[in-house]
C-alpha atoms as a PDB file:
ATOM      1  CA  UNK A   1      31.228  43.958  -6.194  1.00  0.00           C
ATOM      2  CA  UNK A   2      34.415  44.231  -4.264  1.00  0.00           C
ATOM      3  CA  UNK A   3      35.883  40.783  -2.508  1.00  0.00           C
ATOM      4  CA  UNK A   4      36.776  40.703   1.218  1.00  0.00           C
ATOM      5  CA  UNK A   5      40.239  41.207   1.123  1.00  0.00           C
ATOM      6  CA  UNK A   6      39.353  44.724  -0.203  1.00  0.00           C
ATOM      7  CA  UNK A   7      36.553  45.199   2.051  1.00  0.00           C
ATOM      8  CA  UNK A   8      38.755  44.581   4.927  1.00  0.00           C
ATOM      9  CA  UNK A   9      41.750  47.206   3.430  1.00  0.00           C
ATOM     10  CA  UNK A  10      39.027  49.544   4.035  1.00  0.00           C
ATOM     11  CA  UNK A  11      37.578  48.775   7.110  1.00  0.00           C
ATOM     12  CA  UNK A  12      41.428  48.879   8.393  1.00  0.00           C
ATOM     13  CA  UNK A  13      41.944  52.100   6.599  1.00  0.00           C
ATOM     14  CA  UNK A  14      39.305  53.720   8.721  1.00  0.00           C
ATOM     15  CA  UNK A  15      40.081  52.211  12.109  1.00  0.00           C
ATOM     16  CA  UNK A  16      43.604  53.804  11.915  1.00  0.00           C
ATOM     17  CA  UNK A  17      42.161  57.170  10.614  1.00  0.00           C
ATOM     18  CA  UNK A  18      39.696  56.946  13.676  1.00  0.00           C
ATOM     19  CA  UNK A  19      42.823  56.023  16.108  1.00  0.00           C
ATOM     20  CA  UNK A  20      44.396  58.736  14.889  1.00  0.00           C
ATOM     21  CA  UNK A  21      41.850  61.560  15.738  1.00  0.00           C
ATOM     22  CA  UNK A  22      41.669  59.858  19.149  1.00  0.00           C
ATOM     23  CA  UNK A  23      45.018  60.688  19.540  1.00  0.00           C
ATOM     24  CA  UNK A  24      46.711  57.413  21.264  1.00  0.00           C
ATOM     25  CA  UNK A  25      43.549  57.547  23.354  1.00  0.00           C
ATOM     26  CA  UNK A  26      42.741  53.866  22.176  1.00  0.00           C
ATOM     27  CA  UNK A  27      41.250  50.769  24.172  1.00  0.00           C
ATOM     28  CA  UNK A  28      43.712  47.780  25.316  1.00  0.00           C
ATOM     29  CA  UNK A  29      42.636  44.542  26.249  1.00  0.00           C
ATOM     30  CA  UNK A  30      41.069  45.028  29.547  1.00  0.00           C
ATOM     31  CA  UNK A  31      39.474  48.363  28.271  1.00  0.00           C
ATOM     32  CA  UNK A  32      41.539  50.692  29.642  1.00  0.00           C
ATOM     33  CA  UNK A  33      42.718  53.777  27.684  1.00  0.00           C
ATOM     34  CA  UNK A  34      46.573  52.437  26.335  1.00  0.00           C
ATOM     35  CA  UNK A  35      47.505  56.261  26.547  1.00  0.00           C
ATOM     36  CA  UNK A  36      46.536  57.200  30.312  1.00  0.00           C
ATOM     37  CA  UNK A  37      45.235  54.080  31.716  1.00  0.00           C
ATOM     38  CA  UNK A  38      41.640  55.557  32.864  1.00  0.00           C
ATOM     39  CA  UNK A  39      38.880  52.923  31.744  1.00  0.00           C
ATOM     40  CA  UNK A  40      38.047  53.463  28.128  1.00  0.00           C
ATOM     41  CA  UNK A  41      36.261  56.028  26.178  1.00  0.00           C
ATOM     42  CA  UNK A  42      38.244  58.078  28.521  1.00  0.00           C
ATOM     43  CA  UNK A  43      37.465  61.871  28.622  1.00  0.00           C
ATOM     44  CA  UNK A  44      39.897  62.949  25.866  1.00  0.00           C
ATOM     45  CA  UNK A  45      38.222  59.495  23.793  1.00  0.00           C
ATOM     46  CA  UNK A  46      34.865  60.413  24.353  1.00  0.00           C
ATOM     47  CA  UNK A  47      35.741  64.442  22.813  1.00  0.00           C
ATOM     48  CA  UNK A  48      37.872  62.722  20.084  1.00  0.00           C
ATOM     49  CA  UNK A  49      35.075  60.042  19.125  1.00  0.00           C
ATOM     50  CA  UNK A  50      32.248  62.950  19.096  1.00  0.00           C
ATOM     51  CA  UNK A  51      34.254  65.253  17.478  1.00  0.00           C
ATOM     52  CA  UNK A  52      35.527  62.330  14.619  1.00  0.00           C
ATOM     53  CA  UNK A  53      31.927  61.686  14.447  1.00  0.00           C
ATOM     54  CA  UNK A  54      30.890  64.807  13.933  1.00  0.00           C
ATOM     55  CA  UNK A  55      27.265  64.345  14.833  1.00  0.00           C
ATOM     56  CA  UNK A  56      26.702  61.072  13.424  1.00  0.00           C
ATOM     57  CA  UNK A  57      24.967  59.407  16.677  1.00  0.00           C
ATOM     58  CA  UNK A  58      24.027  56.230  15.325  1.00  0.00           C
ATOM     59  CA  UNK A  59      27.303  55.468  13.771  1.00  0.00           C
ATOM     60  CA  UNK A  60      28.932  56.208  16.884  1.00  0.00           C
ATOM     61  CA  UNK A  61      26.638  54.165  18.938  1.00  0.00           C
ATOM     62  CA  UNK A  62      27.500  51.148  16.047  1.00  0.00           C
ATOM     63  CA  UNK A  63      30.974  51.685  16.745  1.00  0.00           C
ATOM     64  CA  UNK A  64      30.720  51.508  20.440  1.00  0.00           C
ATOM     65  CA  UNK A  65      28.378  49.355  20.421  1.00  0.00           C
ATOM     66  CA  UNK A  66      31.038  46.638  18.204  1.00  0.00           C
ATOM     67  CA  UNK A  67      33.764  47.823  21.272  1.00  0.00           C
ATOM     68  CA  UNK A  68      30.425  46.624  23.823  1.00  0.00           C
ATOM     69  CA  UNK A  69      30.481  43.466  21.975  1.00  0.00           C
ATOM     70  CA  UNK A  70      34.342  42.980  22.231  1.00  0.00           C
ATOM     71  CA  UNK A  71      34.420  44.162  25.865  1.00  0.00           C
ATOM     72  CA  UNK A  72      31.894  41.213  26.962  1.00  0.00           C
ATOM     73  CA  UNK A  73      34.214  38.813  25.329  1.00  0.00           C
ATOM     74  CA  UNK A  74      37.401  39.904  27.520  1.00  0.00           C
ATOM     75  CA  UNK A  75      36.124  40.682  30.465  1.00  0.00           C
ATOM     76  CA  UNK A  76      34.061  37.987  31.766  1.00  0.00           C
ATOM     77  CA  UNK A  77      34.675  38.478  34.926  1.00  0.00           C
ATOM     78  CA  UNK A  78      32.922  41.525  34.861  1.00  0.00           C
ATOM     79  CA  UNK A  79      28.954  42.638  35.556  1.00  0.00           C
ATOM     80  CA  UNK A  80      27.632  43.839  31.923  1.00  0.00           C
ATOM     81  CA  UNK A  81      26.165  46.148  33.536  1.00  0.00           C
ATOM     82  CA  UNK A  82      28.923  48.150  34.214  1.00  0.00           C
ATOM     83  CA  UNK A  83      30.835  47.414  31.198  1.00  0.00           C
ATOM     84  CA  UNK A  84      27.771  48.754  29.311  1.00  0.00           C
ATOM     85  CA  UNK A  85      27.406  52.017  31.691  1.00  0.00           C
ATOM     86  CA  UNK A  86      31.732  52.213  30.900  1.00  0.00           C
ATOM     87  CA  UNK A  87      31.087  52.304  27.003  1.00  0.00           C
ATOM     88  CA  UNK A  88      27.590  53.339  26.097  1.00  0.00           C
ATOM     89  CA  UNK A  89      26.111  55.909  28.828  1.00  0.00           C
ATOM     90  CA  UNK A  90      28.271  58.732  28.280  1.00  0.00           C
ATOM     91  CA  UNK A  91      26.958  60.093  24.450  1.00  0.00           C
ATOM     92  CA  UNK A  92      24.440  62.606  24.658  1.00  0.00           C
ATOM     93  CA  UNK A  93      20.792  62.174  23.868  1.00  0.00           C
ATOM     94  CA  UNK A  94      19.236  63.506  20.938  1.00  0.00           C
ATOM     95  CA  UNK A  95      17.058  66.575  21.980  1.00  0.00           C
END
């Protein structure tokens, strides 16, 4: 069994392998895109995330669905609604 100070080495380890596929394409605080200020998964995000998760839908809906998560947290302000249609309605459906 591993402890969580190596647990969290690798969770960090593959956030910053994920940030780097997306290519600077990566959420700030108020969920816009830090490299071309559209809201985030911007276009070049959303083609980065598929392509990083190279058909793996349900970890990609885990992973945006922790960003969902965060996203409620710092943007009160703002209807879930369209925070969730921002993050979540963009990935394909299975066929």
């Amino acid at each position: 069994m591993i402890g969580p100070p190596a647990r969290w080495e690798r969770f960090a380890a593959r956030r910053r392998r994920r940030e780097r596929r997306t290519g600077g394409h990566v959420p700030t605080r108020t969920y816009d895109c830090r490299e071309c200020e559209h809201p985030w998964p911007c276009p070049q995000a959303r083609l980065s995330l598929l392509v990083g998760f190279e058909g793996d839908r349900v970890g990609l809906m885990m992973y945006l669905g922790a960003h969902l998560a965060r996203a409620l947290q710092e943007l009160p302000d703002t209807h879930p609604a369209l925070i969730v249609g921002q993050i979540l309605h963009w990935v394909p459906r299975r066929r």
